[in-house]
Protein backbone atom coordinates (compact mmCIF):
# COMPACT_ATOMS: atom_id res chain seq x y z
CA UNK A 1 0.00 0.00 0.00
CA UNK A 2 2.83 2.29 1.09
CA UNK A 3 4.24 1.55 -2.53
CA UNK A 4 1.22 2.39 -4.47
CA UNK A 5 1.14 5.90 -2.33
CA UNK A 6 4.49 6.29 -3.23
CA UNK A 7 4.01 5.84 -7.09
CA UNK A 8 0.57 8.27 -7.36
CA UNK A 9 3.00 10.53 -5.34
CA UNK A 10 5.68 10.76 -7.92
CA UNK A 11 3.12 10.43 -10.95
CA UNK A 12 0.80 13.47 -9.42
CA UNK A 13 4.15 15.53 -9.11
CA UNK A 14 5.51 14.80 -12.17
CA UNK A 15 1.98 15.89 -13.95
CA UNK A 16 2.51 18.77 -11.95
CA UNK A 17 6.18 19.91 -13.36
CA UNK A 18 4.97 19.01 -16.42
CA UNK A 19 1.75 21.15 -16.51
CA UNK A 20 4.29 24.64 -14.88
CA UNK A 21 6.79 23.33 -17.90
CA UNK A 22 3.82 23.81 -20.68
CA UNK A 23 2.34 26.99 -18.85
CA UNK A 24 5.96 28.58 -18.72
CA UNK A 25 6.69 27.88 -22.27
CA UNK A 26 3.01 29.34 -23.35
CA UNK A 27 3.91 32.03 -21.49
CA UNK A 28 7.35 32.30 -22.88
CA UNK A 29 5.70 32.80 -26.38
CA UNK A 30 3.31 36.25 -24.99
CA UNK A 31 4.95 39.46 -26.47
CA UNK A 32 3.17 41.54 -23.50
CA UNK A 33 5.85 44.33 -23.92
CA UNK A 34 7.95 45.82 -27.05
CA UNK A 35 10.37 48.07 -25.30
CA UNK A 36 12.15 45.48 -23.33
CA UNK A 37 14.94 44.59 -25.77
CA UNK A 38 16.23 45.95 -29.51
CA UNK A 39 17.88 43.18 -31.83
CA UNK A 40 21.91 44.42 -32.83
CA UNK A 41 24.67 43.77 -35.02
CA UNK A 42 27.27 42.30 -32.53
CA UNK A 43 30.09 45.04 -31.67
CA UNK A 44 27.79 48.19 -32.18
CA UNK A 45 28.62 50.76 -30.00
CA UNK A 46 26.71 50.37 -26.36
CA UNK A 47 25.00 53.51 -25.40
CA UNK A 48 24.89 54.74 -22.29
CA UNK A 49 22.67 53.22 -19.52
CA UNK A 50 22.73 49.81 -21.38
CA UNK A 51 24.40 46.52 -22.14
CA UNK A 52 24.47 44.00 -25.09
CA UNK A 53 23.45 40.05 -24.75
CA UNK A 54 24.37 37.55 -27.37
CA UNK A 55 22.02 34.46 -27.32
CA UNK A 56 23.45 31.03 -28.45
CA UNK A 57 22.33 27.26 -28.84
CA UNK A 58 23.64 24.27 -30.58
CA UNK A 59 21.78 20.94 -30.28
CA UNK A 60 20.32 18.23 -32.01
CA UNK A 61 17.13 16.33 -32.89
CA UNK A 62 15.75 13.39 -34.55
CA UNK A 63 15.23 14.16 -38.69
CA UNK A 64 11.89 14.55 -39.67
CA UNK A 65 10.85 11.32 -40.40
CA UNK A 66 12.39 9.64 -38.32
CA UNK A 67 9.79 8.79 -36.00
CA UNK A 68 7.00 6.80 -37.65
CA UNK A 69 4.26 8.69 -35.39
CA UNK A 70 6.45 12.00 -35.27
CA UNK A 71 4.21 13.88 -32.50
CA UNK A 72 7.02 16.77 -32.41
CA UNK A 73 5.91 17.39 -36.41
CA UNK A 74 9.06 19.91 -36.32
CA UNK A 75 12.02 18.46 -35.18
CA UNK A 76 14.08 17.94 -38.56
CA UNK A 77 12.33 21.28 -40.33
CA UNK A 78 12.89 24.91 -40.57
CA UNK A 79 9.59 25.02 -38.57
CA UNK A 80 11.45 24.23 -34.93
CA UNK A 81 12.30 27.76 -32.87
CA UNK A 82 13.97 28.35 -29.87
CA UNK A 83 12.36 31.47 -27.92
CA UNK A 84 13.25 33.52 -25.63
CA UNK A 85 11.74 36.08 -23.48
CA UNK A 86 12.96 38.95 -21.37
CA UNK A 87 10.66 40.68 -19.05
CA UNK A 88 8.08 40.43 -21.07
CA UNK A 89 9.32 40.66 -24.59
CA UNK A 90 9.69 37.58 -26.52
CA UNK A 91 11.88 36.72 -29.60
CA UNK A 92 11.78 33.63 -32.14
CA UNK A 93 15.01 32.24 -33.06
CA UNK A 94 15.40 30.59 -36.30
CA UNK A 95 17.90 27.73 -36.54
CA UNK A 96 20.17 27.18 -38.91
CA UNK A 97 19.93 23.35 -39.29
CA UNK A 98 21.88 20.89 -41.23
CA UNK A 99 22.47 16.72 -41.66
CA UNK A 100 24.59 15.27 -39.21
CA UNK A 101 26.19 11.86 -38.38
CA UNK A 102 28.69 11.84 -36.26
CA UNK A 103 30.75 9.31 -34.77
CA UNK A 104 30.95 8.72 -30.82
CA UNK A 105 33.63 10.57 -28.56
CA UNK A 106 33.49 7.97 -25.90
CA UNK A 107 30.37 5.63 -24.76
CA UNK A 108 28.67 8.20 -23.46
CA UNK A 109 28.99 10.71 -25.87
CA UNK A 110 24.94 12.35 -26.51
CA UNK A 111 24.97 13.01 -29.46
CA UNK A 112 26.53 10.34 -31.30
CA UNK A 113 24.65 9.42 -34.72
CA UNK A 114 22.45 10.83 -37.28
CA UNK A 115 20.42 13.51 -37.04
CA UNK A 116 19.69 17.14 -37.35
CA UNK A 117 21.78 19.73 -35.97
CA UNK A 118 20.35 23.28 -34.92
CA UNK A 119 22.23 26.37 -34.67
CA UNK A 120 20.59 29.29 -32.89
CA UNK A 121 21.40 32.80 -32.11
CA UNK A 122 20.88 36.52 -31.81
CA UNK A 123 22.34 39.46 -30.50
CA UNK A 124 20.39 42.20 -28.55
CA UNK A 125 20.72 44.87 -26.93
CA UNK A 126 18.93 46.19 -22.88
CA UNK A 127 18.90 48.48 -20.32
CA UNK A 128 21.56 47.65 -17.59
CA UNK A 129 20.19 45.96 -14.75
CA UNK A 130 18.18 43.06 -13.21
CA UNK A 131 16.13 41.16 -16.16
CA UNK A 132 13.78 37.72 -15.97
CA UNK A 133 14.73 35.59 -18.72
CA UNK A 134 12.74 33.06 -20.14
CA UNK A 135 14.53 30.50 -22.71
CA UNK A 136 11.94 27.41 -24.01
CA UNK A 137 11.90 24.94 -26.69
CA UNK A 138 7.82 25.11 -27.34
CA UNK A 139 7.43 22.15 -29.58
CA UNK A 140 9.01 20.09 -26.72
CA UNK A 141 6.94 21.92 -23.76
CA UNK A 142 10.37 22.79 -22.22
CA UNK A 143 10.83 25.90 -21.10
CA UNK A 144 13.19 27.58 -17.96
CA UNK A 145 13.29 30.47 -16.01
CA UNK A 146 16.33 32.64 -14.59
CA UNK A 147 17.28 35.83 -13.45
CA UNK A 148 20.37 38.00 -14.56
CA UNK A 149 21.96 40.93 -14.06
CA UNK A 150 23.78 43.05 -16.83
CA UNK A 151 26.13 45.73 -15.85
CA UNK A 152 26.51 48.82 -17.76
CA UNK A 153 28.54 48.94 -20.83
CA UNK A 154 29.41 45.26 -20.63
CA UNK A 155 28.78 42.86 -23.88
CA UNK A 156 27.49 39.26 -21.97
CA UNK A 157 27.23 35.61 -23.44
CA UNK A 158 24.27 34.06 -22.90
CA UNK A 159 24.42 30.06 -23.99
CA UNK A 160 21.54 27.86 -23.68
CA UNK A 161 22.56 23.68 -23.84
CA UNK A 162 20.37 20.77 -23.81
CA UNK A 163 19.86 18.26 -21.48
CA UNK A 164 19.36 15.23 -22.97
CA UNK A 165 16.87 12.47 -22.26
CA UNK A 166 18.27 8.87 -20.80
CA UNK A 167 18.07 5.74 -23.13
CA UNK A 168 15.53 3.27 -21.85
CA UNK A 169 16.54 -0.11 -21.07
CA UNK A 170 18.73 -1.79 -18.48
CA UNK A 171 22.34 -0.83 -19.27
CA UNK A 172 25.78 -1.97 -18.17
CA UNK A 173 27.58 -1.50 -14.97
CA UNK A 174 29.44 2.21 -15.34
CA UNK A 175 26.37 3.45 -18.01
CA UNK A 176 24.06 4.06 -15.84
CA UNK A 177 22.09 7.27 -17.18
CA UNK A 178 23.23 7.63 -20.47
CA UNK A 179 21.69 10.22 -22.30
CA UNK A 180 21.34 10.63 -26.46
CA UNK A 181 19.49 13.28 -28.25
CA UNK A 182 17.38 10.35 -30.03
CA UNK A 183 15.39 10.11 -26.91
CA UNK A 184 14.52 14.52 -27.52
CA UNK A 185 15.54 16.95 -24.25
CA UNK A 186 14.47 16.86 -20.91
CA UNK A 187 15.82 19.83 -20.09
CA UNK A 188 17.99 23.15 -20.83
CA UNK A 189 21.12 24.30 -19.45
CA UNK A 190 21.87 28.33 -19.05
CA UNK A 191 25.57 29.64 -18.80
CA UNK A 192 26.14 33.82 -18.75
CA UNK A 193 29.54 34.61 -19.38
CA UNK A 194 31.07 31.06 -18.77
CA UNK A 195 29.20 30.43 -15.34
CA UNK A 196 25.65 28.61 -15.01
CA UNK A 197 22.99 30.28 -13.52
């Protein structure tokens, strides 16, 4: 009995994260403001009172039809966006995909194998200070919040990595959560200016 608890527990949770995961990355999408952020060429001149933020991603997918259901109808296409949103202000961030098979680094390398390979990025420009960030993958209901603060004058990194899902199945002694992009993200990683936040 103490089992069964246990299980609706962790099932009633996890519906939970998964329902503040799909209302975050709805909400990521709202454009509620416009004068949040202004999109740059990278090494303008920052005026005063203001700081510059360069957005990247790299990560990879299946291909299109790869998956005989394919429920995520844009991993593989054009049609996949990363988006972000800062206080308010969202952006859409086309990928630049292309083919990719590549060979494994070590046992546990993710992304080993075919597939598709996104590029994302953009470069914008805010005032200096405290900002909410938002940074979501809609077609894959993932979507993470986090603060940051921008000083004045500065020009900050802002790189978003995925967190791959595990394989399923009972693996080897040492390979114990092995993760591959064929099984899509669980989750994002965000790193401003070299440190994660």
């Amino acid at each position: 009995m103490k089992r069964m608890t246990a299980i609706y527990t962790i099932t009633i949770i996890s519906m939970l994260l998964a329902g503040c995961a799909t209302s975050l990355s709805k909400q990521a999408m709202m454009n509620s403001r416009t004068d949040v952020f202004s999109e740059i060429s990278p090494n303008s001149s920052i005026p005063a009172g203001h700081a510059d933020l360069t957005i990247s991603a790299s990560l990879k997918t299946h291909s299109e039809f790869e998956c005989p259901i394919n429920l995520q109808r844009s991993h593989g296409t054009a049609a996949y966006k990363l988006v972000l949103n800062v206080d308010g202000q969202a952006a859409q961030l086309n990928g630049r995909l292309q083919s990719e098979r590549s060979e494994s680094r070590g046992v546990m390398d993710p992304e080993a194998g075919d597939g598709i390979r996104y590029r994302f990025g953009k470069s914008l420009r805010l005032k200096a200070g405290l900002h909410k960030v938002v940074v979501a993958l809609p077609d894959d209901e993932i979507a993470i919040a986090r603060e940051l603060t921008l000083n004045e004058g500065d020009r900050n990194s802002l790189v978003v990595e995925p967190i791959y899902s595990t394989k399923p199945g009972k693996m080897r002694p040492g390979m114990y959560g092995t993760t591959s992009f064929t099984e899509g993200i669980r989750s994002l990683r965000v790193i401003l200016n070299g440190k994660e936040i």
